[in-house]
C-alpha atoms as a PDB file:
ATOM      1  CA  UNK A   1      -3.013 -18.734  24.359  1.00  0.00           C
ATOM      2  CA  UNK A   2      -4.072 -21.272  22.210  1.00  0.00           C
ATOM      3  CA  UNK A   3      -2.062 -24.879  21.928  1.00  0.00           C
ATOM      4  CA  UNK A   4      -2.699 -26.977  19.062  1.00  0.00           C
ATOM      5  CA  UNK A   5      -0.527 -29.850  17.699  1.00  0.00           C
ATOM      6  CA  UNK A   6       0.088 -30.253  14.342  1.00  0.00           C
ATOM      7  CA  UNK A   7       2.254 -32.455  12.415  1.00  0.00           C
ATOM      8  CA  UNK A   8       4.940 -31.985   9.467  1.00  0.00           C
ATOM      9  CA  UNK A   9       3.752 -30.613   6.282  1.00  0.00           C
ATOM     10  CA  UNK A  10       0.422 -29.956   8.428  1.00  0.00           C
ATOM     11  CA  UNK A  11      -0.907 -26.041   8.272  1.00  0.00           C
ATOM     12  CA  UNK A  12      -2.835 -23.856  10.096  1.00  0.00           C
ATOM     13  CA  UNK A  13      -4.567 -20.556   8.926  1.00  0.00           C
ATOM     14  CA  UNK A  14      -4.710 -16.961  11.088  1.00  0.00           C
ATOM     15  CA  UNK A  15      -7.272 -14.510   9.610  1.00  0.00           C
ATOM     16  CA  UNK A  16      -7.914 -16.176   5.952  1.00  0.00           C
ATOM     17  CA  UNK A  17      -4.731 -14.415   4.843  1.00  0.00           C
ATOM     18  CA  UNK A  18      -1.665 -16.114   6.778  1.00  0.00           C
ATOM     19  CA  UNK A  19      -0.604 -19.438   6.515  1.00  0.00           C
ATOM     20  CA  UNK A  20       1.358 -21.335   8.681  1.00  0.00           C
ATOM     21  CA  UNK A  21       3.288 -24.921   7.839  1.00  0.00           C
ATOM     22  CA  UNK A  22       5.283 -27.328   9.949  1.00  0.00           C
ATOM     23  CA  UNK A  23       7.961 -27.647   7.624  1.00  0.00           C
ATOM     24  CA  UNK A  24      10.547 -29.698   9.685  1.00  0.00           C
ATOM     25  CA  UNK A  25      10.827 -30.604  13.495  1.00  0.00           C
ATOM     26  CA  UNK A  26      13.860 -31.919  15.335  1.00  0.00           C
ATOM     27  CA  UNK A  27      13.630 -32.855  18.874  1.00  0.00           C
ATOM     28  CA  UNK A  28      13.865 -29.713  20.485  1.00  0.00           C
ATOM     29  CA  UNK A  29      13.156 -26.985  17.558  1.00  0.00           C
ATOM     30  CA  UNK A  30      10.219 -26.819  14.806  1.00  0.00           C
ATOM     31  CA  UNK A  31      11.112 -25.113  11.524  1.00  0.00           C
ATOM     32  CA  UNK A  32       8.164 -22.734  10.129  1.00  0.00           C
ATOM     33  CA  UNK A  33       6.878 -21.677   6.892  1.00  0.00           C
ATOM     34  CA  UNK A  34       4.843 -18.521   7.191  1.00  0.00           C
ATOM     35  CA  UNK A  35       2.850 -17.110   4.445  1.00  0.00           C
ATOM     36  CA  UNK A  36       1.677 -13.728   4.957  1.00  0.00           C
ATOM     37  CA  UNK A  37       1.149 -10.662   2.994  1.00  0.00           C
ATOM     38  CA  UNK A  38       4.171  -7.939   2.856  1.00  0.00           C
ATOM     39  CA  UNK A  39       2.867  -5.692   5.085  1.00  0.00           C
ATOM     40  CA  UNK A  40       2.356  -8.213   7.949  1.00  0.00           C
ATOM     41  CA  UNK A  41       5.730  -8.195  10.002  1.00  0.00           C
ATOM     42  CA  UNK A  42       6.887 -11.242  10.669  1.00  0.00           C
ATOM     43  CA  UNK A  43       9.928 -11.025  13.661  1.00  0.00           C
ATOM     44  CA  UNK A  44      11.247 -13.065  16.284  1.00  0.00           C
ATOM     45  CA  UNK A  45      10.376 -12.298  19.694  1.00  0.00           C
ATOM     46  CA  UNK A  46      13.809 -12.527  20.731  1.00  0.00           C
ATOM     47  CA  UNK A  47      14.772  -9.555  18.341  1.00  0.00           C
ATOM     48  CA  UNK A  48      11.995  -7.601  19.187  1.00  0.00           C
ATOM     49  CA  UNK A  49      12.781  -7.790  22.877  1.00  0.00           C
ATOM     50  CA  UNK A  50      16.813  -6.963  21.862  1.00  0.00           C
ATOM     51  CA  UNK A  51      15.460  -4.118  20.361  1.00  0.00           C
ATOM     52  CA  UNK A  52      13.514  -2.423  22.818  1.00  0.00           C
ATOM     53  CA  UNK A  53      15.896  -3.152  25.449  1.00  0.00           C
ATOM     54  CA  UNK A  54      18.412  -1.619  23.487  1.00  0.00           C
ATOM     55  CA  UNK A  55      15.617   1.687  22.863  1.00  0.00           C
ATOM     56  CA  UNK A  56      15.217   1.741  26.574  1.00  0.00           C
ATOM     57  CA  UNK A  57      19.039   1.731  27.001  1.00  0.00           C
ATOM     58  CA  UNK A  58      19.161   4.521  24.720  1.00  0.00           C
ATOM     59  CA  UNK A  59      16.777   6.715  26.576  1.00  0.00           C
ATOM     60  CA  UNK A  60      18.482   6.257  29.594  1.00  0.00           C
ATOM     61  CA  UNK A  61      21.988   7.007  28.291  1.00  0.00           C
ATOM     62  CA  UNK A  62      20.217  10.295  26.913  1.00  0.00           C
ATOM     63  CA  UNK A  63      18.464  11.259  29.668  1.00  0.00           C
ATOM     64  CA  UNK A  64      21.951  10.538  31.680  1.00  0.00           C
ATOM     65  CA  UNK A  65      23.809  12.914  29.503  1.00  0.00           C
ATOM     66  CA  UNK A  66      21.342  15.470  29.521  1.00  0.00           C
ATOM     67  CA  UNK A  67      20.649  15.691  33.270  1.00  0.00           C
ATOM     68  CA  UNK A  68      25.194  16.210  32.981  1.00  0.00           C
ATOM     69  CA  UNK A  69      24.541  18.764  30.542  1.00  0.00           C
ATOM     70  CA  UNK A  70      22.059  20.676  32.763  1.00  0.00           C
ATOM     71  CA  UNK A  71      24.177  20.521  35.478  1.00  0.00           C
ATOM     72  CA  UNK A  72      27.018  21.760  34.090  1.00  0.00           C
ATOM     73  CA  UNK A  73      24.917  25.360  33.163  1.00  0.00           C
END
């Protein structure tokens, strides 16, 4: 992981094609600006992590009602 510090309205650049500017910092939060192209998705960990705990939930309801399924043949 790399650490760098960077202050408001200062940038930094990932792969000549995204752009990333402090925009605004409080003193416990940092607001971003992230220029990237469309088909770079841009999430937030915490959704992504909802999301595949919800996937994983999912699976195991399924596989739960079809082990009830095949035990009721």
């Amino acid at each position: 992981m790399l650490i760098l510090q960077r202050r408001k309205w200062q940038s930094l650049s990932i792969n000549n094609n995204i752009k990333l500017t402090i925009v605004d910092t409080g003193a416990d939060w940092v607001k971003l600006a992230i220029d990237a192209p469309k088909e770079i998705p841009i999430l937030r960990t915490e959704l992504v992590e909802a999301a595949a705990e919800n996937q994983e939930a999912s699976r195991t309801v399924s596989r739960e009602v079809l082990d009830k399924i095949l035990k009721q043949r």
